[in-house]
C-alpha atoms as a PDB file:
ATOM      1  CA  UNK A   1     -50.147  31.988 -32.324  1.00  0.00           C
ATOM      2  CA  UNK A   2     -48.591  35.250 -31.628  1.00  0.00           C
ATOM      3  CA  UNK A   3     -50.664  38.503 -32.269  1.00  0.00           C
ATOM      4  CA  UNK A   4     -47.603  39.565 -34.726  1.00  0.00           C
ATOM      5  CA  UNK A   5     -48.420  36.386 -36.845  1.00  0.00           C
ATOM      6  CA  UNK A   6     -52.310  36.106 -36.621  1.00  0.00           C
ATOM      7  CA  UNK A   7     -54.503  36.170 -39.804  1.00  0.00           C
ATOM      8  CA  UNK A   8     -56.642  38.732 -40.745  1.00  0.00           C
ATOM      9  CA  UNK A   9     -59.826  38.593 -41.359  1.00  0.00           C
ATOM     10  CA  UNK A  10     -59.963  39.429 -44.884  1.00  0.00           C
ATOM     11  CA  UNK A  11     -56.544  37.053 -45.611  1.00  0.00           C
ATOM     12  CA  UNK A  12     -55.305  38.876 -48.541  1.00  0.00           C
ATOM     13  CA  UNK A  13     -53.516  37.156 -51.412  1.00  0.00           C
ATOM     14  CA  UNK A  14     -49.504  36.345 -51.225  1.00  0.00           C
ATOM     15  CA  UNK A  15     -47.722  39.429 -50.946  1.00  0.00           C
ATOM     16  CA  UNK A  16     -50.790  41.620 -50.695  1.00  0.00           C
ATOM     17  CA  UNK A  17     -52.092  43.714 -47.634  1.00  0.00           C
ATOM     18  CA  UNK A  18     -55.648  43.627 -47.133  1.00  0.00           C
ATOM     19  CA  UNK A  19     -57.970  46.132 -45.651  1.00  0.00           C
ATOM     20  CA  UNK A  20     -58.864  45.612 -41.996  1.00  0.00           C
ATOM     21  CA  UNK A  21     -62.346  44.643 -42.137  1.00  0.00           C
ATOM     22  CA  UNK A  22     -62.493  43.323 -38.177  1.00  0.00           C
ATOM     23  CA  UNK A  23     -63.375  47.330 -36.991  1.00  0.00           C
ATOM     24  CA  UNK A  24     -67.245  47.542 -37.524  1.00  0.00           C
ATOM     25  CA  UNK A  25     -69.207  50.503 -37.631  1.00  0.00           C
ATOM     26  CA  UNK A  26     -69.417  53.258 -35.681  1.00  0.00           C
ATOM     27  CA  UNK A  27     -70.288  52.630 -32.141  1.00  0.00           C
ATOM     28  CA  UNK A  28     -71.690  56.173 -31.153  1.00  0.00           C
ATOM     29  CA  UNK A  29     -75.264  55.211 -32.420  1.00  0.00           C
ATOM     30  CA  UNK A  30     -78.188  51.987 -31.644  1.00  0.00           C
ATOM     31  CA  UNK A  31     -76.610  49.393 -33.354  1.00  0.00           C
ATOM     32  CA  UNK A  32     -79.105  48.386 -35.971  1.00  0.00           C
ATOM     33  CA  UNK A  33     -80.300  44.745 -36.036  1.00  0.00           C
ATOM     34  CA  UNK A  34     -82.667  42.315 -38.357  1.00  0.00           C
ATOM     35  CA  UNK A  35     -84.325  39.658 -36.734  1.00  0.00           C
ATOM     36  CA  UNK A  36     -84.581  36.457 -39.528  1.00  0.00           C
ATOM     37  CA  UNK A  37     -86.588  33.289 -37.526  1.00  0.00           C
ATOM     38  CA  UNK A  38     -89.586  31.516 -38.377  1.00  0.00           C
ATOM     39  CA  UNK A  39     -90.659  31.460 -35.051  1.00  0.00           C
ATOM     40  CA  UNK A  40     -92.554  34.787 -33.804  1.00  0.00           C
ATOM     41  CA  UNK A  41     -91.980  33.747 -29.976  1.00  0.00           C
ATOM     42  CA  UNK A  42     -88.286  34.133 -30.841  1.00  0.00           C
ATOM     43  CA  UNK A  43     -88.651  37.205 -33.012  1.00  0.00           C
ATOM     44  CA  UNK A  44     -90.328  38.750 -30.111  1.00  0.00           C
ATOM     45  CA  UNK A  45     -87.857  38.057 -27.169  1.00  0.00           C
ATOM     46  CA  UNK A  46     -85.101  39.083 -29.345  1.00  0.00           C
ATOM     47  CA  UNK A  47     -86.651  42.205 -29.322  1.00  0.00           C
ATOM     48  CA  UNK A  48     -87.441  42.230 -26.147  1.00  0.00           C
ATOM     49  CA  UNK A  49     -84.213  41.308 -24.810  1.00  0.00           C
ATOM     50  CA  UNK A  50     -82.676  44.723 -26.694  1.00  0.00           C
ATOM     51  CA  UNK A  51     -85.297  46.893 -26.115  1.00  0.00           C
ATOM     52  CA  UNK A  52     -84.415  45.939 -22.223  1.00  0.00           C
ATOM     53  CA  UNK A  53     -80.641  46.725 -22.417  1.00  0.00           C
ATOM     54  CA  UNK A  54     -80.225  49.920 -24.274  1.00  0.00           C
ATOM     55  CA  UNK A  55     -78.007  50.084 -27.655  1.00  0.00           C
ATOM     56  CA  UNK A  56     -79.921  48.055 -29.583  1.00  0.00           C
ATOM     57  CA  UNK A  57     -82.648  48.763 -32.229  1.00  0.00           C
ATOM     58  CA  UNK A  58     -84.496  46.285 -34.071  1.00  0.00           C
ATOM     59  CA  UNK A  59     -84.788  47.589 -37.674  1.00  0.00           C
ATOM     60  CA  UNK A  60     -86.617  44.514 -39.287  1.00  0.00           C
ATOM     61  CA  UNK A  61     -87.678  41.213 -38.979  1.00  0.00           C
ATOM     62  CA  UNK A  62     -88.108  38.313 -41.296  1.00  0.00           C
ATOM     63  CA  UNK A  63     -89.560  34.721 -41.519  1.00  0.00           C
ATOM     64  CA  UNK A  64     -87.906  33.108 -44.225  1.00  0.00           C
ATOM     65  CA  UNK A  65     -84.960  33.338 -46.301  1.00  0.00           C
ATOM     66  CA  UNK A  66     -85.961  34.833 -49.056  1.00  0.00           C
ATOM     67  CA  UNK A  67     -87.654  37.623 -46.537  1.00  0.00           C
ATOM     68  CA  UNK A  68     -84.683  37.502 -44.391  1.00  0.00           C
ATOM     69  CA  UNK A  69     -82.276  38.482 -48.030  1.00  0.00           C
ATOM     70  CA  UNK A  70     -84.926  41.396 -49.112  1.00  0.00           C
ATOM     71  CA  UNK A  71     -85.270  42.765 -45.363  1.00  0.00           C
ATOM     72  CA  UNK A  72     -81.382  42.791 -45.071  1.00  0.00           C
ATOM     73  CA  UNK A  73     -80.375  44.415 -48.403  1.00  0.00           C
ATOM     74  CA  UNK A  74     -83.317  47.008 -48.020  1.00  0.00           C
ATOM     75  CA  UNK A  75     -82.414  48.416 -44.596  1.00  0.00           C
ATOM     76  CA  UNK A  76     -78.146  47.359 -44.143  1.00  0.00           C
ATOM     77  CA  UNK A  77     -78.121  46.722 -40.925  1.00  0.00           C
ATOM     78  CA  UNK A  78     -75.183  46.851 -38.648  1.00  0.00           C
ATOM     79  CA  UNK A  79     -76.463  42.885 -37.490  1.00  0.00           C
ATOM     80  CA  UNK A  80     -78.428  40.204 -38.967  1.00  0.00           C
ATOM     81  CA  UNK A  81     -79.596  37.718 -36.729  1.00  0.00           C
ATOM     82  CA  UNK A  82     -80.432  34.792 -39.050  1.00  0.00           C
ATOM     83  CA  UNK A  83     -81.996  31.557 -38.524  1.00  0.00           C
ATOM     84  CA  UNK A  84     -79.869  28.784 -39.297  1.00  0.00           C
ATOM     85  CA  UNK A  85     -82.917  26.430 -40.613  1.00  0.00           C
ATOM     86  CA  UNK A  86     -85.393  28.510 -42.186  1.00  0.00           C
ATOM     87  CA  UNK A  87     -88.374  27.839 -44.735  1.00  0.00           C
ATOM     88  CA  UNK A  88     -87.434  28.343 -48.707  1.00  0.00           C
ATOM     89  CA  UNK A  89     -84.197  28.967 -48.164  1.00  0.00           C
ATOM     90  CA  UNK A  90     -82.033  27.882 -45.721  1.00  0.00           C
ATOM     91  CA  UNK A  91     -80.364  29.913 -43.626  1.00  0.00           C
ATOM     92  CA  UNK A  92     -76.563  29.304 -44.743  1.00  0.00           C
ATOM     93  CA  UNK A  93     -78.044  29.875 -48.763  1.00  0.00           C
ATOM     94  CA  UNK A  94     -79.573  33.267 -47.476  1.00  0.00           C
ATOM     95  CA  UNK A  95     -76.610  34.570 -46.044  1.00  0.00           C
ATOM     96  CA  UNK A  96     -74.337  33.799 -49.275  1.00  0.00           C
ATOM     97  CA  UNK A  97     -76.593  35.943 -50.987  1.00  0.00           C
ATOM     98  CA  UNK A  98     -76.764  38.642 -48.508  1.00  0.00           C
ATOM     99  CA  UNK A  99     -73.180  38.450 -47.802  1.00  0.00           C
ATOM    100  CA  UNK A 100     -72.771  38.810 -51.587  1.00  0.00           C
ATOM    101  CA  UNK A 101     -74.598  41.823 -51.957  1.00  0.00           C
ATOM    102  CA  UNK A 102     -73.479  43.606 -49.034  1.00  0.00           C
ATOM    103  CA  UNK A 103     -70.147  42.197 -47.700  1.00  0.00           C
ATOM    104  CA  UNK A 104     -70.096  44.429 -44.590  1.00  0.00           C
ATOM    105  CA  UNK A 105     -72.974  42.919 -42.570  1.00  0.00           C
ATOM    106  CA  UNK A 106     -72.066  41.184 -39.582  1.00  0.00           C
ATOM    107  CA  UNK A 107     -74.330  37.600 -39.525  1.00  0.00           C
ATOM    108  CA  UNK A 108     -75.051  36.191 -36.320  1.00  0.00           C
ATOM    109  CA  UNK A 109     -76.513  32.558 -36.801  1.00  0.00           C
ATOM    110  CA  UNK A 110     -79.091  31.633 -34.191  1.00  0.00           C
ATOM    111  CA  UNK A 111     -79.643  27.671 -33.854  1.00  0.00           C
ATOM    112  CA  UNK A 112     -80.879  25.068 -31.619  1.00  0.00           C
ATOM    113  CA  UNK A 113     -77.988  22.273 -32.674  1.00  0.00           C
ATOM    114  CA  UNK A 114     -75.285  23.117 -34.715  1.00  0.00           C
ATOM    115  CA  UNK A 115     -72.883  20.526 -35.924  1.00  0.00           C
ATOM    116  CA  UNK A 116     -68.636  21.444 -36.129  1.00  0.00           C
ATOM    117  CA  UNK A 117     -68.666  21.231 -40.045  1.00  0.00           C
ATOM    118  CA  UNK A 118     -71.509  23.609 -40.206  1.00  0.00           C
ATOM    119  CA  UNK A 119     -69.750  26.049 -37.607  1.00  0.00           C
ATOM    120  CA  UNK A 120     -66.867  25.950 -40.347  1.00  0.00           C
ATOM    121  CA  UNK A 121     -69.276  26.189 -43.542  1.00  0.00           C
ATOM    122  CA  UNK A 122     -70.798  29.411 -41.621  1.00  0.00           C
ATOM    123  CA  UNK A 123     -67.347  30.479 -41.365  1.00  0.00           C
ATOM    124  CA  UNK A 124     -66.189  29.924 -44.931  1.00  0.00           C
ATOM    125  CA  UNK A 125     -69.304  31.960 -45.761  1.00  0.00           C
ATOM    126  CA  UNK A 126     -69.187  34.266 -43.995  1.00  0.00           C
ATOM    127  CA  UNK A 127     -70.908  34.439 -40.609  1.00  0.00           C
ATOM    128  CA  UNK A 128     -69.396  36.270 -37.459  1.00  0.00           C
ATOM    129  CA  UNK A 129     -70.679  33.980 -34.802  1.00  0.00           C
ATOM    130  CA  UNK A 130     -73.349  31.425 -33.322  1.00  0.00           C
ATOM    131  CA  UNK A 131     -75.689  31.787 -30.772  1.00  0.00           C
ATOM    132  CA  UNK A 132     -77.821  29.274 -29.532  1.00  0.00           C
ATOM    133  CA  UNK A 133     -81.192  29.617 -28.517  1.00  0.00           C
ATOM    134  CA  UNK A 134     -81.154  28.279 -25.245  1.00  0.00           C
ATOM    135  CA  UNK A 135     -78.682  30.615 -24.353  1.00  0.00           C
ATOM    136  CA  UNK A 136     -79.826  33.614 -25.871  1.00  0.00           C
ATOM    137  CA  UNK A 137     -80.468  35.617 -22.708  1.00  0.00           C
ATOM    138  CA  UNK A 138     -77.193  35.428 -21.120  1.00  0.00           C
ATOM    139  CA  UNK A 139     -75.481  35.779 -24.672  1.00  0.00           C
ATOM    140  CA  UNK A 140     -77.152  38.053 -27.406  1.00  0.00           C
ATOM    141  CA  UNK A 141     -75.825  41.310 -26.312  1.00  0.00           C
ATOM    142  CA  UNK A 142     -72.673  40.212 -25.466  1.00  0.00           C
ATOM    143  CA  UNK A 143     -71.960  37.971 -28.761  1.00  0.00           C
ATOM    144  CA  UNK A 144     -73.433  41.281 -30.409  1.00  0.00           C
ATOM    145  CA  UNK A 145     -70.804  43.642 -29.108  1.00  0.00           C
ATOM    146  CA  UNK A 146     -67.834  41.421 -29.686  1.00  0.00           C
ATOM    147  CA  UNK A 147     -69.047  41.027 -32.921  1.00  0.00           C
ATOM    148  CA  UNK A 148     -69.331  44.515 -33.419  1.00  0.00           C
ATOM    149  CA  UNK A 149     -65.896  45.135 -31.750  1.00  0.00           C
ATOM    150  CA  UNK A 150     -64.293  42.502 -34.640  1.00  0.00           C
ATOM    151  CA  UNK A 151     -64.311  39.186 -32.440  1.00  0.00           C
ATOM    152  CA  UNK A 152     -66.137  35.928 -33.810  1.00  0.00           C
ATOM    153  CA  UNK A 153     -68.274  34.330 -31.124  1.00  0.00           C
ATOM    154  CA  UNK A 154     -68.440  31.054 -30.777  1.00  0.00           C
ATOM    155  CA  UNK A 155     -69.287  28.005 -28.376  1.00  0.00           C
ATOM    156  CA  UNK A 156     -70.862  31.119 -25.851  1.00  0.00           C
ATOM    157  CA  UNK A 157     -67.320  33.084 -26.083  1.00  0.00           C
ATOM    158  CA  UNK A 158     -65.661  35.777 -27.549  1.00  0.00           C
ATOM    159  CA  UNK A 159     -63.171  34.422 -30.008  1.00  0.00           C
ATOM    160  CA  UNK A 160     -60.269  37.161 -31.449  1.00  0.00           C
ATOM    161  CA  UNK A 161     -58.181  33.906 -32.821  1.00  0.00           C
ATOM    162  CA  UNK A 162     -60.266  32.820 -35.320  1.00  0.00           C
ATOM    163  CA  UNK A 163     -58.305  29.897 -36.528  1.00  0.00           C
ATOM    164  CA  UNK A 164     -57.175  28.511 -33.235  1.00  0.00           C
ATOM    165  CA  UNK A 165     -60.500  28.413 -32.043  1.00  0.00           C
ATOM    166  CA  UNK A 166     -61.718  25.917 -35.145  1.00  0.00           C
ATOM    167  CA  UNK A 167     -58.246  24.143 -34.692  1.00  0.00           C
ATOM    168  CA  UNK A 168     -59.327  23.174 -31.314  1.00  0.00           C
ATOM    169  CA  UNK A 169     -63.070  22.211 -32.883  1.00  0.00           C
ATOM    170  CA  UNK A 170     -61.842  20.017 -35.309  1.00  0.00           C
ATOM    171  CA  UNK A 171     -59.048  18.526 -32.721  1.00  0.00           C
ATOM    172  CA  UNK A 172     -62.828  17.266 -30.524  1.00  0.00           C
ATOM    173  CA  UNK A 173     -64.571  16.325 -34.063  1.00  0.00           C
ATOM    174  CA  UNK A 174     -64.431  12.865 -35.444  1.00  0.00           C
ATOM    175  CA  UNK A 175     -61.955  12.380 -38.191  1.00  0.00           C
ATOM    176  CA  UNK A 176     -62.986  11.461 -41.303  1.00  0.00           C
ATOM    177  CA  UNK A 177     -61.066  10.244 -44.310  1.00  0.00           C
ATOM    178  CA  UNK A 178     -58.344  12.939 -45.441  1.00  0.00           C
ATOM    179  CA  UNK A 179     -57.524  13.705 -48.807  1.00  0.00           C
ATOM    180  CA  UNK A 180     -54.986  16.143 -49.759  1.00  0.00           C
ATOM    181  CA  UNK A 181     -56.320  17.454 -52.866  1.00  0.00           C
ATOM    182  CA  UNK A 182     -53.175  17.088 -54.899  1.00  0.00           C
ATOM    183  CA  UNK A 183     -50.944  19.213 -52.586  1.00  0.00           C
ATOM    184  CA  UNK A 184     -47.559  17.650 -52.618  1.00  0.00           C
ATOM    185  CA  UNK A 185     -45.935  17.488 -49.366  1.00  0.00           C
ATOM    186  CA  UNK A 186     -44.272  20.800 -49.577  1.00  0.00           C
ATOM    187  CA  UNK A 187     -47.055  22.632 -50.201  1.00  0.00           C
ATOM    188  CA  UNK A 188     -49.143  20.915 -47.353  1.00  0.00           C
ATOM    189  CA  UNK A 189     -46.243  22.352 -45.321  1.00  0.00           C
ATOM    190  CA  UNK A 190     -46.968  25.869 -46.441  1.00  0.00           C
ATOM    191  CA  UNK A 191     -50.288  24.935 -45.550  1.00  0.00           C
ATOM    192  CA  UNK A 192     -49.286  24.072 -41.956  1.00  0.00           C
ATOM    193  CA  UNK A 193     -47.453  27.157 -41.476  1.00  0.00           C
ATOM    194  CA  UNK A 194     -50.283  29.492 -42.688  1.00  0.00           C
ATOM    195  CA  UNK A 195     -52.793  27.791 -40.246  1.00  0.00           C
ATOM    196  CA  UNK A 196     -50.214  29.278 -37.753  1.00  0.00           C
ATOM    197  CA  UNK A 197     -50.195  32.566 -38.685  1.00  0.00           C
ATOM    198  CA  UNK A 198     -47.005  32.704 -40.279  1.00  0.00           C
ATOM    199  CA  UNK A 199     -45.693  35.751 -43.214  1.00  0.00           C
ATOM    200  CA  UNK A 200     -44.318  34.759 -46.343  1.00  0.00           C
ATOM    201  CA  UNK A 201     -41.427  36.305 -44.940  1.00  0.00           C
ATOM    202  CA  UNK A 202     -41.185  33.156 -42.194  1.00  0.00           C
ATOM    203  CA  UNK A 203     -42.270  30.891 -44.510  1.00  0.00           C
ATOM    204  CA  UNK A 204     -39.496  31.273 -47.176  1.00  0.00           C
ATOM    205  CA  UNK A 205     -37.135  31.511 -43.791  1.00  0.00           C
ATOM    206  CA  UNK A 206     -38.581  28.024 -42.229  1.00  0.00           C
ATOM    207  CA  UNK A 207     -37.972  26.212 -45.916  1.00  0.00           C
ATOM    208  CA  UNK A 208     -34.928  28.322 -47.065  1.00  0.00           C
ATOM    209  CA  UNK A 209     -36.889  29.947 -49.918  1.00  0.00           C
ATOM    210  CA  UNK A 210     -37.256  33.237 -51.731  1.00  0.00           C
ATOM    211  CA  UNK A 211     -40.582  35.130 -50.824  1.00  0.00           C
ATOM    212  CA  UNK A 212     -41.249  35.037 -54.892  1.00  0.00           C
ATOM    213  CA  UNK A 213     -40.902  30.601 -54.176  1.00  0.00           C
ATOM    214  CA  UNK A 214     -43.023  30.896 -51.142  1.00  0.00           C
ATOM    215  CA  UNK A 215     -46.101  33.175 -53.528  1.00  0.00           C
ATOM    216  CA  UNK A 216     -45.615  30.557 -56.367  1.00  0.00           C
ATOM    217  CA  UNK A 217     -46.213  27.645 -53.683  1.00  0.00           C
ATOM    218  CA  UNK A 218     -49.621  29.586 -52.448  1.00  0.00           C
ATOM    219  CA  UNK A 219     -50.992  30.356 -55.913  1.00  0.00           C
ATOM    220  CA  UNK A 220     -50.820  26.613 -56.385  1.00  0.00           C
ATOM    221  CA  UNK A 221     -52.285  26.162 -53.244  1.00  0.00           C
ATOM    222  CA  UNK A 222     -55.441  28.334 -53.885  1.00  0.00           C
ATOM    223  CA  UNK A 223     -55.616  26.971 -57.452  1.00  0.00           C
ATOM    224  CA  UNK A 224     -56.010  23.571 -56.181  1.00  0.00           C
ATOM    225  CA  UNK A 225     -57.757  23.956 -53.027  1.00  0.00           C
ATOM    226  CA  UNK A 226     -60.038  26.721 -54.528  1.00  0.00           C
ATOM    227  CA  UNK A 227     -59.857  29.225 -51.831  1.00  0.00           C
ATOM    228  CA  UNK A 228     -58.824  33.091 -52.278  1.00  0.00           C
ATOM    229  CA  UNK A 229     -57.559  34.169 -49.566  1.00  0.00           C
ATOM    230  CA  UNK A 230     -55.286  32.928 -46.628  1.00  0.00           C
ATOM    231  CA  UNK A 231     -58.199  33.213 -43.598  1.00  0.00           C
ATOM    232  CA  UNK A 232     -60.235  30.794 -46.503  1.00  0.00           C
ATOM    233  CA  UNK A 233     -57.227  28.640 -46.959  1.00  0.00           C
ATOM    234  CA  UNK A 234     -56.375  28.326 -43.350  1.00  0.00           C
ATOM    235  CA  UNK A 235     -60.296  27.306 -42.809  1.00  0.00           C
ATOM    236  CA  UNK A 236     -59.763  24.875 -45.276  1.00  0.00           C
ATOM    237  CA  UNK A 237     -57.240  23.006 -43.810  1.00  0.00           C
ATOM    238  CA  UNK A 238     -58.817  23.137 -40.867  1.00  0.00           C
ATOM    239  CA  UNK A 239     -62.216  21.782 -41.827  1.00  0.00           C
ATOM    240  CA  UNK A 240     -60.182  19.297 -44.040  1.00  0.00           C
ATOM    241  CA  UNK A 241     -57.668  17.988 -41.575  1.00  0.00           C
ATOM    242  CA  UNK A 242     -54.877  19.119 -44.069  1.00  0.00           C
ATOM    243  CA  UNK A 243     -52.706  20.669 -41.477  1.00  0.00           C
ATOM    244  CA  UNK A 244     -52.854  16.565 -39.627  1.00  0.00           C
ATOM    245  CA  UNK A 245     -51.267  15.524 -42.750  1.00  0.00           C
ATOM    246  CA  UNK A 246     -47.598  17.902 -41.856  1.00  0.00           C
END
C-alpha cells in the first residue's frame, strides 16, 4: 500500500477528513505511564526498567480492572500499560471503558499468550500495541516510543501500516467459516479496495462510479457490517476474511 493511499488512524466516514490522531503528546516532558498487572513482580520491573532508561515516569499502578479504569481516568496518562487477563474485569472490558472516557490514551497490552483474533479485538478497541512479557526488557521502551511517535507495535516491531500488518496475521491464522454479512458482491469489492488503502476518488475510478455511488455503497457497508469508520471497516474484513471473498 502506498503512503498516498494508507488509512488513517481515525478512518473518517465517506467523504469526510478526519483529525490526525497518530501524533501523540508532546515529547519535551517524562512520558507519563500506568502500570495495570496483577502481578507486583511485574509492576515492579516495569518500573524498574523506566526508572533505568530516562523518559519515563510511572504515574500509577493498578491490580485489577476496575483499579486499572479509576487509576487511568484519575491521572490521564500519556501510556497505560494494561494487563490483558486481569481479576474483575478483564483487561480488553477495562480498556473499552477507559478508551471511552478518555479516547486519547495510548493502551499498551502486556500478555503472556495472545491469540490473532484477540490481537484484532484489541485493535477494534482500541489498543496501540502488544508486548509480551517475556520480552519486556528488550521491548518496553521501544514499543513505548513508537507508540508515542503514532506506530502500532506488534509481534516485537514497530508497525506504521496498520492494516497490512493484520493482513499478513490473518494470511498465517486458520480460516474459519466466512460469512459475508449480506454484502453483495459489489460492495465486498469496495470492501477489498478499502483494505488497500484506496480514496473514494479510486474507488468510483476502479468501478466507473460517481464518488456520491461509491459513499452510498459504504454507508451500506457500515450499516450492515456495523463499523463507523474505514480503519474499523478495513479491520473488519480483515478479522472476517471478507477481503478472501473478492
Amino acid at each position: 500500500m502506498s503512503s498516498s493511499t494508507a488509512l488513517s488512524a481515525d478512518g473518517g466516514r465517506p467523504g469526510v477528513a478526519g483529525s490526525n490522531l497518530l501524533g501523540g503528546r508532546c515529547m519535551d516532558r517524562l512520558i507519563q505511564i500506568v502500570v495495570a498487572d496483577d502481578h507486583p513482580v511485574v509492576r515492579i520491573g516495569v518500573r524498574n526498567m523506566l526508572a533505568d532508561s530516562g523518559g519515563f515516569t510511572v504515574v500509577g499502578e493498578a491490580e485489577d480492572g476496575d483499579e486499572a479504569i479509576t487509576q487511568t481516568l484519575d491521572l490521564q496518562p500519556d501510556i497505560l500499560l494494561l494487563d490483558l487477563l486481569m481479576p474483575r474485569l478483564p483487561g480488553l472490558e477495562a480498556m473499552r471503558s477507559i478508551l471511552s472516557g478518555a479516547p486519547t490514551i495510548k493502551v499498551l497490552l502486556l500478555t503472556s499468550t495472545i491469540t490473532t483474533q484477540q490481537i484484532i479485538e484489541a485493535l477494534q478497541i482500541g489498543a496501540r500495541g502488544i508486548v509480551t512479557k517475556d520480552s519486556l526488557a528488550s521491548d518496553l521502551q521501544t514499543a513505548i516510543r513508537s507508540v508515542m511517535g503514532g506506530d502500532y507495535w506488534i509481534g516485537g516491531r514497530r508497525v506504521g501500516n496498520l492494516v497490512a500488518a493484520l493482513h499478513e496475521l490473518m494470511q498465517q491464522a486458520d480460516g474459519e467459516a466466512r460469512k459475508t454479512f449480506g454484502l453483495t458482491p459489489r460492495e465486498l469489492e469496495v470492501v477489498g479496495l478499502i483494505v488497500e488503502g484506496c480514496t473514494n476518488r479510486q474507488i468510483a475510478q476502479s468501478f466507473g462510479l460517481s464518488e456520491e455511488t461509491v459513499k452510498r455503497h459504504l454507508s451500506n457497508i457500515f450499516d450492515k457490517t456495523g463499523v463507523s469508520t474505514r480503519l474499523e471497516l478495513a479491520l473488519f474484513a480483515i478479522a472476517h476474511q471478507l477481503v478472501a471473498l473478492v
